[in-house]
C-alpha atoms as a PDB file:
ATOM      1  CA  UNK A   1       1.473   8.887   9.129  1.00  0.00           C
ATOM      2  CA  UNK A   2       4.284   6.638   8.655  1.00  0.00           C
ATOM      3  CA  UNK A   3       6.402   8.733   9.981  1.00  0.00           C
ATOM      4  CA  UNK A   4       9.289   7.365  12.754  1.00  0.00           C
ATOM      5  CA  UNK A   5       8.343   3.717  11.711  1.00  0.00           C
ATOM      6  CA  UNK A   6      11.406   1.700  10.227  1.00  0.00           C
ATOM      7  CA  UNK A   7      11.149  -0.868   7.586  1.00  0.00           C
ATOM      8  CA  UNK A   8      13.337  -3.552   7.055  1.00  0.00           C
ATOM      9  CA  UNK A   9      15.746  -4.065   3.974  1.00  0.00           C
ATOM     10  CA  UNK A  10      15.549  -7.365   3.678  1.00  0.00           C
ATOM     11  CA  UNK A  11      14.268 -10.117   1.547  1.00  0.00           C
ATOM     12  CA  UNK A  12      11.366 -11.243   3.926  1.00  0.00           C
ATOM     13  CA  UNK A  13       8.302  -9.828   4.867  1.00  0.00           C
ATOM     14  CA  UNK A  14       7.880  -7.947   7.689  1.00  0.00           C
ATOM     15  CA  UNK A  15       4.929  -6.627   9.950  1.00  0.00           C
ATOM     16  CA  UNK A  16       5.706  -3.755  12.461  1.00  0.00           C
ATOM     17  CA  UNK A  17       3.469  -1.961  15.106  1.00  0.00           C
ATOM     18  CA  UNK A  18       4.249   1.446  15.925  1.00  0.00           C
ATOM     19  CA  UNK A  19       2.235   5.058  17.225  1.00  0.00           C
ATOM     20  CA  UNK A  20       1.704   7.714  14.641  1.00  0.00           C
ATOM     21  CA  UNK A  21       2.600  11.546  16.130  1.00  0.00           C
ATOM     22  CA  UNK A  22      -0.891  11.197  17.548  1.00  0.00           C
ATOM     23  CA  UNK A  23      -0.446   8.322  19.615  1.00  0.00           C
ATOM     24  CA  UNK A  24      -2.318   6.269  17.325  1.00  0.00           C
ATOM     25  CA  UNK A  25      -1.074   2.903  16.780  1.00  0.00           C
ATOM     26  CA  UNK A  26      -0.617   1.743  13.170  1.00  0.00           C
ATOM     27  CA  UNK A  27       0.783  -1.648  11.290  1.00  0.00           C
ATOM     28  CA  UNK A  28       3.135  -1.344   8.515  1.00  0.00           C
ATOM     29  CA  UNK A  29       3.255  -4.477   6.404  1.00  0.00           C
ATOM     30  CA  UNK A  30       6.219  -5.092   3.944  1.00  0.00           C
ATOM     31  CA  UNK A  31       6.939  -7.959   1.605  1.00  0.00           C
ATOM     32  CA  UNK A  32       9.761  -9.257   0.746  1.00  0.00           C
ATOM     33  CA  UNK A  33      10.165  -7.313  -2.411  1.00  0.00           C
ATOM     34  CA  UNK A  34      10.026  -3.778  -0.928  1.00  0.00           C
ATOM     35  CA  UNK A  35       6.008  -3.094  -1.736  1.00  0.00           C
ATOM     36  CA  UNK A  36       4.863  -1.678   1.555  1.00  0.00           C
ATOM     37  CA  UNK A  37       0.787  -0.776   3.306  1.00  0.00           C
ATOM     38  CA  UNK A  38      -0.038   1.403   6.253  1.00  0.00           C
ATOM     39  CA  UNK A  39      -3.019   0.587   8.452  1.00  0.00           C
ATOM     40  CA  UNK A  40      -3.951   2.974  11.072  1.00  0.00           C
ATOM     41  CA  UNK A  41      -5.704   1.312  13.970  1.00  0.00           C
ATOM     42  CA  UNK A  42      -7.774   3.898  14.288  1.00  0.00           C
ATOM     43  CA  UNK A  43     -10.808   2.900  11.500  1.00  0.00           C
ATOM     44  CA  UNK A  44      -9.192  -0.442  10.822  1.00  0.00           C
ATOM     45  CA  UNK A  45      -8.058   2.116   7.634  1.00  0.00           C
ATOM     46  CA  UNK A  46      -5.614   1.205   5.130  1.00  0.00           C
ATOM     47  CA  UNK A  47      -3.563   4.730   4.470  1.00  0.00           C
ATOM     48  CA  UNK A  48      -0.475   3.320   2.626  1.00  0.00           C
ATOM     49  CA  UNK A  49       0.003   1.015  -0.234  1.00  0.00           C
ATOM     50  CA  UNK A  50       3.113   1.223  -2.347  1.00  0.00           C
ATOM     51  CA  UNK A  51       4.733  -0.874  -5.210  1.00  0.00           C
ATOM     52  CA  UNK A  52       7.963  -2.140  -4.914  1.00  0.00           C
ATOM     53  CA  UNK A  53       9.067   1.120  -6.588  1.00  0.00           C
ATOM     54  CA  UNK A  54       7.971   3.100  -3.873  1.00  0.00           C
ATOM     55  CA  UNK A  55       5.584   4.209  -5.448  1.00  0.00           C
ATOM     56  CA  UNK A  56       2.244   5.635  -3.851  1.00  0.00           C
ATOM     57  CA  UNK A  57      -0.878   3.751  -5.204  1.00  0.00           C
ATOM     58  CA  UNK A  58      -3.549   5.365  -2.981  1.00  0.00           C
ATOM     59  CA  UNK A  59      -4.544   8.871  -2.793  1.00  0.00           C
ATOM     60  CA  UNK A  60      -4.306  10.910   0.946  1.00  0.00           C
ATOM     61  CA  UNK A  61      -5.244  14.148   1.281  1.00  0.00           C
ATOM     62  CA  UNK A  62      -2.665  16.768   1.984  1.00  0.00           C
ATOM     63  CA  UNK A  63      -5.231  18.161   4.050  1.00  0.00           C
ATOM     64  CA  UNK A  64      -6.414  15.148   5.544  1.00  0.00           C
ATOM     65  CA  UNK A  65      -7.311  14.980   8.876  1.00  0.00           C
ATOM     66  CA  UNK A  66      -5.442  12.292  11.612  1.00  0.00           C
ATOM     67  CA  UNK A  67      -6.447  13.053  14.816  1.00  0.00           C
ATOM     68  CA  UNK A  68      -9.525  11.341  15.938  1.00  0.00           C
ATOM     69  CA  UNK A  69     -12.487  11.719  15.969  1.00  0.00           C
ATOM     70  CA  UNK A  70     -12.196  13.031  12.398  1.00  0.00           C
ATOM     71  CA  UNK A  71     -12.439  10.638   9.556  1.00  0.00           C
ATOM     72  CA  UNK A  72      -9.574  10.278   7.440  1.00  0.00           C
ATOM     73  CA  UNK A  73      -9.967  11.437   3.646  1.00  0.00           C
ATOM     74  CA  UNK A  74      -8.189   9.184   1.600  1.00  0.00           C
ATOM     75  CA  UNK A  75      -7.030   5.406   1.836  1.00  0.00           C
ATOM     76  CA  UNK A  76      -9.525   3.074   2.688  1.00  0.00           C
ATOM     77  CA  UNK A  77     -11.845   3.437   4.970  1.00  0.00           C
ATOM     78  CA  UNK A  78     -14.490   1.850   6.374  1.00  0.00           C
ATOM     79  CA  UNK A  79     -18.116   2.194   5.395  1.00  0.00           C
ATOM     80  CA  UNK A  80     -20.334   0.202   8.333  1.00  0.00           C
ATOM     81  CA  UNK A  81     -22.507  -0.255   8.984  1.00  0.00           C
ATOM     82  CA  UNK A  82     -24.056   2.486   6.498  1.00  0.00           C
ATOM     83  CA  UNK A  83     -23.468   4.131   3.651  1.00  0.00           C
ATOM     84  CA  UNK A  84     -23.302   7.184   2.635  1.00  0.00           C
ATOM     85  CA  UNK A  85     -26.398   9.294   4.002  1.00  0.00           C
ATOM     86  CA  UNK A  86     -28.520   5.867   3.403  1.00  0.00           C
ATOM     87  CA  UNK A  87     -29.966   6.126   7.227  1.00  0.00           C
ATOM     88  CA  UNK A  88     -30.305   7.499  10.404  1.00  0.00           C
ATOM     89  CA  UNK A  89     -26.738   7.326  11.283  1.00  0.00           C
ATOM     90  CA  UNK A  90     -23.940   9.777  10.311  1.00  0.00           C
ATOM     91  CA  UNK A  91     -22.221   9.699   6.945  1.00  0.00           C
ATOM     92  CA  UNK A  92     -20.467   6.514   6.183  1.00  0.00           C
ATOM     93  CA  UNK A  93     -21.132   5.162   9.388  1.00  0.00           C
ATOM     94  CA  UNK A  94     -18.838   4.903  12.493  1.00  0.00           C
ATOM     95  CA  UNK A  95     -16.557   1.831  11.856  1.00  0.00           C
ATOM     96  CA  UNK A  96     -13.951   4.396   9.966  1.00  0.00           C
ATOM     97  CA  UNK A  97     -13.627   6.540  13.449  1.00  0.00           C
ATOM     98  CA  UNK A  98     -13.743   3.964  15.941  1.00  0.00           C
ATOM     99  CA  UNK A  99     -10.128   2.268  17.460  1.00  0.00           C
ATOM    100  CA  UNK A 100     -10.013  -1.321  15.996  1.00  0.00           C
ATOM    101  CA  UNK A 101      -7.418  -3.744  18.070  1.00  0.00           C
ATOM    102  CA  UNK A 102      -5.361  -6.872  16.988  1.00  0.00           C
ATOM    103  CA  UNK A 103      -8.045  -9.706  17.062  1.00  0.00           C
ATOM    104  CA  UNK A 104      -5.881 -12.187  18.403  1.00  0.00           C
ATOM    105  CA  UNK A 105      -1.986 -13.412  19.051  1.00  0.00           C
ATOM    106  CA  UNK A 106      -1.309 -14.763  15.721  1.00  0.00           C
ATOM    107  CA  UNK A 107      -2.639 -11.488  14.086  1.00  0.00           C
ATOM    108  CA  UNK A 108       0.798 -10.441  12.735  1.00  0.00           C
ATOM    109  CA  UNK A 109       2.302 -13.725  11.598  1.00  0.00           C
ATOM    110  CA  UNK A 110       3.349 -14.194   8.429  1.00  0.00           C
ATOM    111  CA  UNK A 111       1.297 -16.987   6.088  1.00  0.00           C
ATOM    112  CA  UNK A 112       1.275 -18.804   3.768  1.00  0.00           C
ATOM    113  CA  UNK A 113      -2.451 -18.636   1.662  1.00  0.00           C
ATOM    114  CA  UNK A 114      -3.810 -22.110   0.357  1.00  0.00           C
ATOM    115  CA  UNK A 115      -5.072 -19.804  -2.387  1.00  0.00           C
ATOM    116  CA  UNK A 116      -1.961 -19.765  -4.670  1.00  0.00           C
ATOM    117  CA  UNK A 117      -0.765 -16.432  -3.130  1.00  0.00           C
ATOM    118  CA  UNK A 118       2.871 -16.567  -2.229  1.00  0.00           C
ATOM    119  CA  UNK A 119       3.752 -15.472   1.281  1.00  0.00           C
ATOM    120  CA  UNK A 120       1.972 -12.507   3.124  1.00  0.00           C
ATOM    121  CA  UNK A 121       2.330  -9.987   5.473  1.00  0.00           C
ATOM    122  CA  UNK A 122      -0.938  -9.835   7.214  1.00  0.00           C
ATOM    123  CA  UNK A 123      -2.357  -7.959  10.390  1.00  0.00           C
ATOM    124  CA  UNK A 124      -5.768  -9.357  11.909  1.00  0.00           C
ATOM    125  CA  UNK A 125      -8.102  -6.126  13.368  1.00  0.00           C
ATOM    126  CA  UNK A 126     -11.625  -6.616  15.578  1.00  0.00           C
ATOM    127  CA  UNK A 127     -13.841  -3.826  15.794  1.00  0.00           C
ATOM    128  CA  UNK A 128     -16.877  -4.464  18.539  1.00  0.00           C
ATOM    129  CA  UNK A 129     -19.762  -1.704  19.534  1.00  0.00           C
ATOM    130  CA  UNK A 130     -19.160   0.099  22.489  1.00  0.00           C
ATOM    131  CA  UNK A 131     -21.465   1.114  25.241  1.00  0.00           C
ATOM    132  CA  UNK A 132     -21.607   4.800  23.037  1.00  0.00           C
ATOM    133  CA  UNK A 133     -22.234   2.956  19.939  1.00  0.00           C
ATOM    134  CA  UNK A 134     -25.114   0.938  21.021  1.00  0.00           C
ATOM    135  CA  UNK A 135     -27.056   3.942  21.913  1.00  0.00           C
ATOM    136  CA  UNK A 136     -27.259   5.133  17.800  1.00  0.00           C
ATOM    137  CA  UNK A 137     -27.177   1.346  16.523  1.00  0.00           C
ATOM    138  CA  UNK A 138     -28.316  -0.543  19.188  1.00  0.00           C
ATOM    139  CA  UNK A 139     -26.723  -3.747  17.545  1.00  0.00           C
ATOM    140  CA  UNK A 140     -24.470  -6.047  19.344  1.00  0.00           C
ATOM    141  CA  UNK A 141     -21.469  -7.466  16.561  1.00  0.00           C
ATOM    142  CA  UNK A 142     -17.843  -8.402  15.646  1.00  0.00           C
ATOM    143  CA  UNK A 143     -16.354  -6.965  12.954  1.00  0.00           C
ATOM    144  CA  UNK A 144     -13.332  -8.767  11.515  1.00  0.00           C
ATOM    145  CA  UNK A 145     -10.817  -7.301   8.826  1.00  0.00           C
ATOM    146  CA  UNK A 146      -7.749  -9.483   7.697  1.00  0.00           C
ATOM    147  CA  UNK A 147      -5.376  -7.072   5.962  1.00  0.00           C
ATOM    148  CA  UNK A 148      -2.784  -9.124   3.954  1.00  0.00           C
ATOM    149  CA  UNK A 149       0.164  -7.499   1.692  1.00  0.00           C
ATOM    150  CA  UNK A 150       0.855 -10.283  -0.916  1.00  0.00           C
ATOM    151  CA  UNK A 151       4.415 -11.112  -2.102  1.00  0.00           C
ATOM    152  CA  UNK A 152       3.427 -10.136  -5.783  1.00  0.00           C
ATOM    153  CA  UNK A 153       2.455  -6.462  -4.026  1.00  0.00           C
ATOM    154  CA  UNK A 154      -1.711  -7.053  -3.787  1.00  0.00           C
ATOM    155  CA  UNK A 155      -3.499  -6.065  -0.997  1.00  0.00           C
ATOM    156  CA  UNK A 156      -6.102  -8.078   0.255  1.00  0.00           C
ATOM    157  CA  UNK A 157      -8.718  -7.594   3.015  1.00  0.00           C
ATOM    158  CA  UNK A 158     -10.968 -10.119   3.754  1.00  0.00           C
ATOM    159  CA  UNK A 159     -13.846  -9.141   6.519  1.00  0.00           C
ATOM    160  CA  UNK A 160     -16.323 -11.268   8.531  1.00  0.00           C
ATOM    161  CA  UNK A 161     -19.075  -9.803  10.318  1.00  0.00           C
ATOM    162  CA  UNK A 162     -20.505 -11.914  12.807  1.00  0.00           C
ATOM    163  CA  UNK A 163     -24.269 -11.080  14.417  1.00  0.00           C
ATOM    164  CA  UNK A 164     -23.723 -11.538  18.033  1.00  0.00           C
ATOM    165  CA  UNK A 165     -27.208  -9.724  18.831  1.00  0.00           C
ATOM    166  CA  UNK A 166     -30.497 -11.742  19.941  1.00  0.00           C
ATOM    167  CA  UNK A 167     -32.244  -9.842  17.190  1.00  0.00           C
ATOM    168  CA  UNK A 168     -31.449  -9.458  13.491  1.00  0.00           C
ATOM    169  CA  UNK A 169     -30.387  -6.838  11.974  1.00  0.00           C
ATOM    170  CA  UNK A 170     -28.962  -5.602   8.629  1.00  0.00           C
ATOM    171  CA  UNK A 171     -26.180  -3.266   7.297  1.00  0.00           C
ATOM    172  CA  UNK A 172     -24.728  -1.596   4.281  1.00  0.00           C
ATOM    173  CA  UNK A 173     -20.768  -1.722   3.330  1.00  0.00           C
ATOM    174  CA  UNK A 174     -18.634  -0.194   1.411  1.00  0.00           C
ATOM    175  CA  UNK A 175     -14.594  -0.488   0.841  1.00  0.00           C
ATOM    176  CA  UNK A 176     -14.186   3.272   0.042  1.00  0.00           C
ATOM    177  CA  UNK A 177     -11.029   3.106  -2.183  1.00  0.00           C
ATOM    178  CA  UNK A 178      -9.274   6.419  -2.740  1.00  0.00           C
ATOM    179  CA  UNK A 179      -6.496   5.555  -6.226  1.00  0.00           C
ATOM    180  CA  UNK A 180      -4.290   7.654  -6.715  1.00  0.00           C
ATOM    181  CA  UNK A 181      -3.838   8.704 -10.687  1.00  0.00           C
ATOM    182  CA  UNK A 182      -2.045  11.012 -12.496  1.00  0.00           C
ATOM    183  CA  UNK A 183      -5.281  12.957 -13.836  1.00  0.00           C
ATOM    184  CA  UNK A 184      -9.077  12.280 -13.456  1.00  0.00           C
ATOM    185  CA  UNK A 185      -8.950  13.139 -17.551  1.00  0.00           C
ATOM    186  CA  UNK A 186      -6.962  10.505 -18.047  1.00  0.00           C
ATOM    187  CA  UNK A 187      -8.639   7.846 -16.634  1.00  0.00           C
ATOM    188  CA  UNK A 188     -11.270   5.026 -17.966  1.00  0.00           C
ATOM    189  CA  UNK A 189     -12.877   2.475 -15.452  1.00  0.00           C
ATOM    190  CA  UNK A 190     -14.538  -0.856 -17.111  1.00  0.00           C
ATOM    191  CA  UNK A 191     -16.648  -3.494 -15.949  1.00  0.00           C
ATOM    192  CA  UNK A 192     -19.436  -1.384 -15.398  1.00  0.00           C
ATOM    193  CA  UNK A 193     -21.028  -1.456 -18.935  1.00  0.00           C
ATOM    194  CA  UNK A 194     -24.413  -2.010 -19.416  1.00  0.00           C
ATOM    195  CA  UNK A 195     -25.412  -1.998 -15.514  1.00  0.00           C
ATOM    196  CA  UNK A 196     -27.883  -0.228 -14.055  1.00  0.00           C
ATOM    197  CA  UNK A 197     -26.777   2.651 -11.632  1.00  0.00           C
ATOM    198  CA  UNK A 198     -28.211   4.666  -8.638  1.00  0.00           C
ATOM    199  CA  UNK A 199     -27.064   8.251  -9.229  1.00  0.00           C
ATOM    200  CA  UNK A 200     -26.848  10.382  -5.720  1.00  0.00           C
ATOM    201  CA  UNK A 201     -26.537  13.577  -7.518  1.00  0.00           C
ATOM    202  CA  UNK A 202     -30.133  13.111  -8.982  1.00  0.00           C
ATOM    203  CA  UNK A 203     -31.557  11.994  -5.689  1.00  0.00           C
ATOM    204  CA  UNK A 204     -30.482   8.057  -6.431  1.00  0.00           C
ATOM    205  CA  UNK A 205     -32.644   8.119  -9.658  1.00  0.00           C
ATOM    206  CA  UNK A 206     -31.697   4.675 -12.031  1.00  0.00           C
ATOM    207  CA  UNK A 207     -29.767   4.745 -14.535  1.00  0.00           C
ATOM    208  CA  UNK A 208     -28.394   2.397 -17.292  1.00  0.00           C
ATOM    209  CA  UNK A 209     -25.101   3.114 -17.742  1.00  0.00           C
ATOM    210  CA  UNK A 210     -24.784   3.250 -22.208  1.00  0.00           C
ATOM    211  CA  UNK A 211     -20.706   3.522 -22.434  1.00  0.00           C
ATOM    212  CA  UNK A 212     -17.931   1.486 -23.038  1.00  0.00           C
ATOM    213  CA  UNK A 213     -15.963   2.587 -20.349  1.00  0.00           C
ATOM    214  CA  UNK A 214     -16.818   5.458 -17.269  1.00  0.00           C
ATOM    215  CA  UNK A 215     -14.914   8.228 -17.954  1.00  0.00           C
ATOM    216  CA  UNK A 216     -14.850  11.526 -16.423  1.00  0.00           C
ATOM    217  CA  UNK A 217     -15.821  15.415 -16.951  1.00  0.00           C
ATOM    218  CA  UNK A 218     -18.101  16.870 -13.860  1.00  0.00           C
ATOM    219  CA  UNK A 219     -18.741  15.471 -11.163  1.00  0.00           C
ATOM    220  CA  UNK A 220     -19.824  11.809 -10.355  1.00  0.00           C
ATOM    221  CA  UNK A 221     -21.387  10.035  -6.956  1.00  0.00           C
ATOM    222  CA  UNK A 222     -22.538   6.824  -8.197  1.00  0.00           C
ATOM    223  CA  UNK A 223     -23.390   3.167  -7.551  1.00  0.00           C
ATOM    224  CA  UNK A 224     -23.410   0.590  -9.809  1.00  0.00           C
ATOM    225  CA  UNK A 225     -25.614  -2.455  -8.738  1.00  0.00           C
ATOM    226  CA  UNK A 226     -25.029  -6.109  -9.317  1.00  0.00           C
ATOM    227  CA  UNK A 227     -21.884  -5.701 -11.120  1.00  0.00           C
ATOM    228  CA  UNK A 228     -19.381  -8.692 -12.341  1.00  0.00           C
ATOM    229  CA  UNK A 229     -16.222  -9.704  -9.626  1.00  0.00           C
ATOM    230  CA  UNK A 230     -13.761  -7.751 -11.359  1.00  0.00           C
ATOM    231  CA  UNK A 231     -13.737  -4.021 -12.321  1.00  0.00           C
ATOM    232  CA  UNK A 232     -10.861  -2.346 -13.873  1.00  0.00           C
ATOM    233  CA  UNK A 233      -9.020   1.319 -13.163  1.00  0.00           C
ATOM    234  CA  UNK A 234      -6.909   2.548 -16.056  1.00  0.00           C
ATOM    235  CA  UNK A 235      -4.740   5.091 -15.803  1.00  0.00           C
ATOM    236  CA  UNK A 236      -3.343   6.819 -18.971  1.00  0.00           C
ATOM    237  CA  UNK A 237      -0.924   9.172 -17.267  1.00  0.00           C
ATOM    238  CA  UNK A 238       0.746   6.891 -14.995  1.00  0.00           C
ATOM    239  CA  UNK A 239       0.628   3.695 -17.884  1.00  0.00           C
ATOM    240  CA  UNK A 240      -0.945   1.669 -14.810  1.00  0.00           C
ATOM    241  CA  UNK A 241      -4.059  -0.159 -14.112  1.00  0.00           C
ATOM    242  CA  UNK A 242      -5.256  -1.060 -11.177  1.00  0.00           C
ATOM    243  CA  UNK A 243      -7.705  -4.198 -10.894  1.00  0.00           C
ATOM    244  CA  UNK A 244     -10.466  -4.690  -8.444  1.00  0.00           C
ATOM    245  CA  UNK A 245     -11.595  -8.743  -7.272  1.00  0.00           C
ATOM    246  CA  UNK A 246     -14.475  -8.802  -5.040  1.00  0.00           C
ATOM    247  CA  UNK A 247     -16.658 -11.206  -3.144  1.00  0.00           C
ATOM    248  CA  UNK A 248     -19.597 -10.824  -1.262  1.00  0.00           C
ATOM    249  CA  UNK A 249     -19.995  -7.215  -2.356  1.00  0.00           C
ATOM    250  CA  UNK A 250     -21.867  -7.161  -5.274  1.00  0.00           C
ATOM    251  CA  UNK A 251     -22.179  -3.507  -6.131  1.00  0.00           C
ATOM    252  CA  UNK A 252     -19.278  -0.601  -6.937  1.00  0.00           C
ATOM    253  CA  UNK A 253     -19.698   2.781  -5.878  1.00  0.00           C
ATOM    254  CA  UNK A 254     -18.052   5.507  -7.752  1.00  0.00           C
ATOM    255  CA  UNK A 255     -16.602   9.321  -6.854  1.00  0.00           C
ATOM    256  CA  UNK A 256     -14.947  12.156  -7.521  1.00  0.00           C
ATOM    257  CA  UNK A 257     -16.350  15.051  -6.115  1.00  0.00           C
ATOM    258  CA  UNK A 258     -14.742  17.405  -9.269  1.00  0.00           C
ATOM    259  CA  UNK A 259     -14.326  21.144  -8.684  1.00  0.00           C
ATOM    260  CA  UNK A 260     -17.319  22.674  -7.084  1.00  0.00           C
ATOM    261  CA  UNK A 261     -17.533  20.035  -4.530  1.00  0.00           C
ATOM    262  CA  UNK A 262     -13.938  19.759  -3.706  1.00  0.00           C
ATOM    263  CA  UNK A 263     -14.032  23.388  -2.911  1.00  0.00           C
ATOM    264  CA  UNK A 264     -16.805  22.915  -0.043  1.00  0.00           C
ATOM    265  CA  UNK A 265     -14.836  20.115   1.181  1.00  0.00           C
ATOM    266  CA  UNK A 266     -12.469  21.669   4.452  1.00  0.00           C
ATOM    267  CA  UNK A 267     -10.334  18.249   4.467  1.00  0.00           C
ATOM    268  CA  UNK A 268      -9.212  18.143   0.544  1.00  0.00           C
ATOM    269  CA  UNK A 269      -7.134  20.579  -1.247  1.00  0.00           C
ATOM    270  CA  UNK A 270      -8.853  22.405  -4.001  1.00  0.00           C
ATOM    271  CA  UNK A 271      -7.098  20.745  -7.045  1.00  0.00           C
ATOM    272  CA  UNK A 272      -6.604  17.615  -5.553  1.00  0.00           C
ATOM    273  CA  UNK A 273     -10.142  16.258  -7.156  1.00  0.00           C
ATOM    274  CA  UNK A 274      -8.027  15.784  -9.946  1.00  0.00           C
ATOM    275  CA  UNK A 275      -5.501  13.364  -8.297  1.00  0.00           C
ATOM    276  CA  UNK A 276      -8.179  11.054  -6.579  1.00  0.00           C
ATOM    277  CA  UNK A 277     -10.859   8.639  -8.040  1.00  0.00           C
ATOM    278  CA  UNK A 278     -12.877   6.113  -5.308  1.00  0.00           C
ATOM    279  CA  UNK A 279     -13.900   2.826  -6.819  1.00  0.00           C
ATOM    280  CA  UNK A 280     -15.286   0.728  -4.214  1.00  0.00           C
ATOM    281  CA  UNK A 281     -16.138  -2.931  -3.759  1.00  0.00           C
ATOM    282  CA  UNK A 282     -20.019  -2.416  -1.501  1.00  0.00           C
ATOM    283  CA  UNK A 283     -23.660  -3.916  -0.323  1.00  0.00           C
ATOM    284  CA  UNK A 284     -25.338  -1.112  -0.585  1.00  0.00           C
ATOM    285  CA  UNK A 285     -28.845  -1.552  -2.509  1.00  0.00           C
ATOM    286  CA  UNK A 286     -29.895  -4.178  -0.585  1.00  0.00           C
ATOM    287  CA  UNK A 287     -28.834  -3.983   2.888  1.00  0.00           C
ATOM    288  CA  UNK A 288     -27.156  -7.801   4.069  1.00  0.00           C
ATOM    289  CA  UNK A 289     -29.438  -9.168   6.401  1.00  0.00           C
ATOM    290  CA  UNK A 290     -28.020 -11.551   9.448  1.00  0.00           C
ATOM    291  CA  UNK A 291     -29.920 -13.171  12.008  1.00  0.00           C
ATOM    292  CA  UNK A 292     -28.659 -14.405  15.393  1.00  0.00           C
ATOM    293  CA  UNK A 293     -25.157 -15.906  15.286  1.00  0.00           C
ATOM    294  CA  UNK A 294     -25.099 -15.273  11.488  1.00  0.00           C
ATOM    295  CA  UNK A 295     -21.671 -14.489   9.508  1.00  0.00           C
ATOM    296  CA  UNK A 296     -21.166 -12.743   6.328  1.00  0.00           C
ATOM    297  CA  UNK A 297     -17.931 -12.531   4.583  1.00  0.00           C
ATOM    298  CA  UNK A 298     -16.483 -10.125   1.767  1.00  0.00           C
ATOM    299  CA  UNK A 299     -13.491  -9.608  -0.025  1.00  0.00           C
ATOM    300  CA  UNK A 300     -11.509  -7.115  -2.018  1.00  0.00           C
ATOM    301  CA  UNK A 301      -7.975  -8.004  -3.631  1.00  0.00           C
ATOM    302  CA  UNK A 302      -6.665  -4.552  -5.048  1.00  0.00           C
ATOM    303  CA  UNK A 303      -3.526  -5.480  -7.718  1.00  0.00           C
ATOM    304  CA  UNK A 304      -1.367  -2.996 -10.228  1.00  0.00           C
ATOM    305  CA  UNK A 305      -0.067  -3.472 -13.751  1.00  0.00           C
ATOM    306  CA  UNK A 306       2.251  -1.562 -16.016  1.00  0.00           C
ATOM    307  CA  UNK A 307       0.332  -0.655 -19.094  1.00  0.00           C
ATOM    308  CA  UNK A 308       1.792   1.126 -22.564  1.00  0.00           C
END
């Protein structure tokens, strides 16, 4: 996807607008020490985020799919304003296979957070309903996504979803995060512990969850419900763990579809299960409610460390 778009070598960061070979536009963000994100406009999807190694820290399919209106399998995409199967709409909703724009003029200027994060490449995206849209969700809304590549390599996006109906109306969300690890065998996720857990292989019976740590051997579709800010990804194989911060989203939602799945599955490769764990930042349980001129506000700040 990145394809034909140039980066920089330089010691500041950099945002740059280009068109994928589908004529799709996309944002590359760079900071100033090389780390580097791809969003495709199309889904307001993240498809890129790399260390200042180079390395690749999200999972994309080989098989994936880029030419609208397919979803993309891997990255980030959008879940909105429904999750999963959870309604009348199609899976995941259709925020992840809509064309987003640049929300405004100052969309790809480079700040400075009052947070404590150093300086950031950021790009600003607005998704609103068309005519097509409001026939399945007949919901009038703005749907703004912040996308910020810190200097220290996190990535950051920060939505607001503003009701701009006369009626009120609720969705689900979900920041479905595709990691990219060495092996799914080799990988622990903590912060879950002790929570209870809807389980969409057993028709979203509860569950407490009794370990530790998740770990993984068959297949698992899960999602964890009122869960702390910050969940944690380690990865064995590549020494690295990844680190989840959310606000506003107070349940996780966990996959990997393992071998069985996979195979039924035309837009993954057949071993790649093993490559690929989601660990999502979501509202899913109970839907977020907004009433006339309401806004609600979430965040998820993804970051990497080396671990022995």
């Amino acid at each position: 996807m990145s394809e034909g778009v140039e980066l920089d070598n330089n010691s500041v960061s950099s945002v740059k607008v280009s068109k994928d070979k589908n004529g799709v536009d996309q944002a590359v963000l760079r900071n100033s020490k090389g780390a580097s994100a791809v969003i495709s406009f199309y889904g307001g999807q993240v498809l890129s985020w790399k260390n200042e190694q180079g390395e690749e820290l999200l999972f994309l399919s080989s098989k994936a799919t880029f030419k609208p209106p397919a979803a993309v399998r891997g990255g980030i995409p959008i879940c909105f304003p429904q999750f999963g199967s959870r309604g009348l709409l199609e899976q995941h909703g259709f925020a992840r296979n809509r064309m987003w724009v640049v929300d405004d003029e100052q969309a790809m200027m480079h700040s400075n957070e009052p947070n404590g994060h150093a300086s950031q490449a950021s790009i600003n995206l607005l998704l609103k309903p068309s005519d097509e849209d409001l026939k399945i969700w007949p919901h009038r809304f703005e749907f703004r996504v912040r996308i910020s590549l810190s200097d220290d390599g996190q990535l950051i996006l920060m939505s607001r979803i503003r009701n701009s109906n006369g009626k009120p109306f609720s969705f689900s969300i979900a920041f479905r995060t595709y990691f990219s690890i060495s092996d799914i065998s080799e990988v622990r996720v903590e912060g879950l512990e002790t929570l209870d857990y809807l389980d969409n292989i057993c028709e979203r019976e509860r569950f407490t969850e009794q370990g530790d740590a998740l770990t993984f051997e068959s297949e698992v579709d899960r999602i964890y419900l009122s869960s702390s800010d910050v969940i944690a990804v380690f990865d064995h194989g590549n020494k690295r763990t990844f680190q989840i911060r959310k606000q506003g989203l107070p349940d996780v939602a966990v996959w990997n579809p393992w071998e069985k799945k996979t195979k039924a599955l035309a837009d993954l490769g057949d071993e790649e299960y093993k490559y690929m764990l989601c660990v999502d930042g979501a509202a899913v349980e109970k839907p977020i409610m907004l009433k006339p001129g309401e806004e609600w506000s979430g965040r998820v700040e993804l970051s990497v460390l080396s671990s022995c």
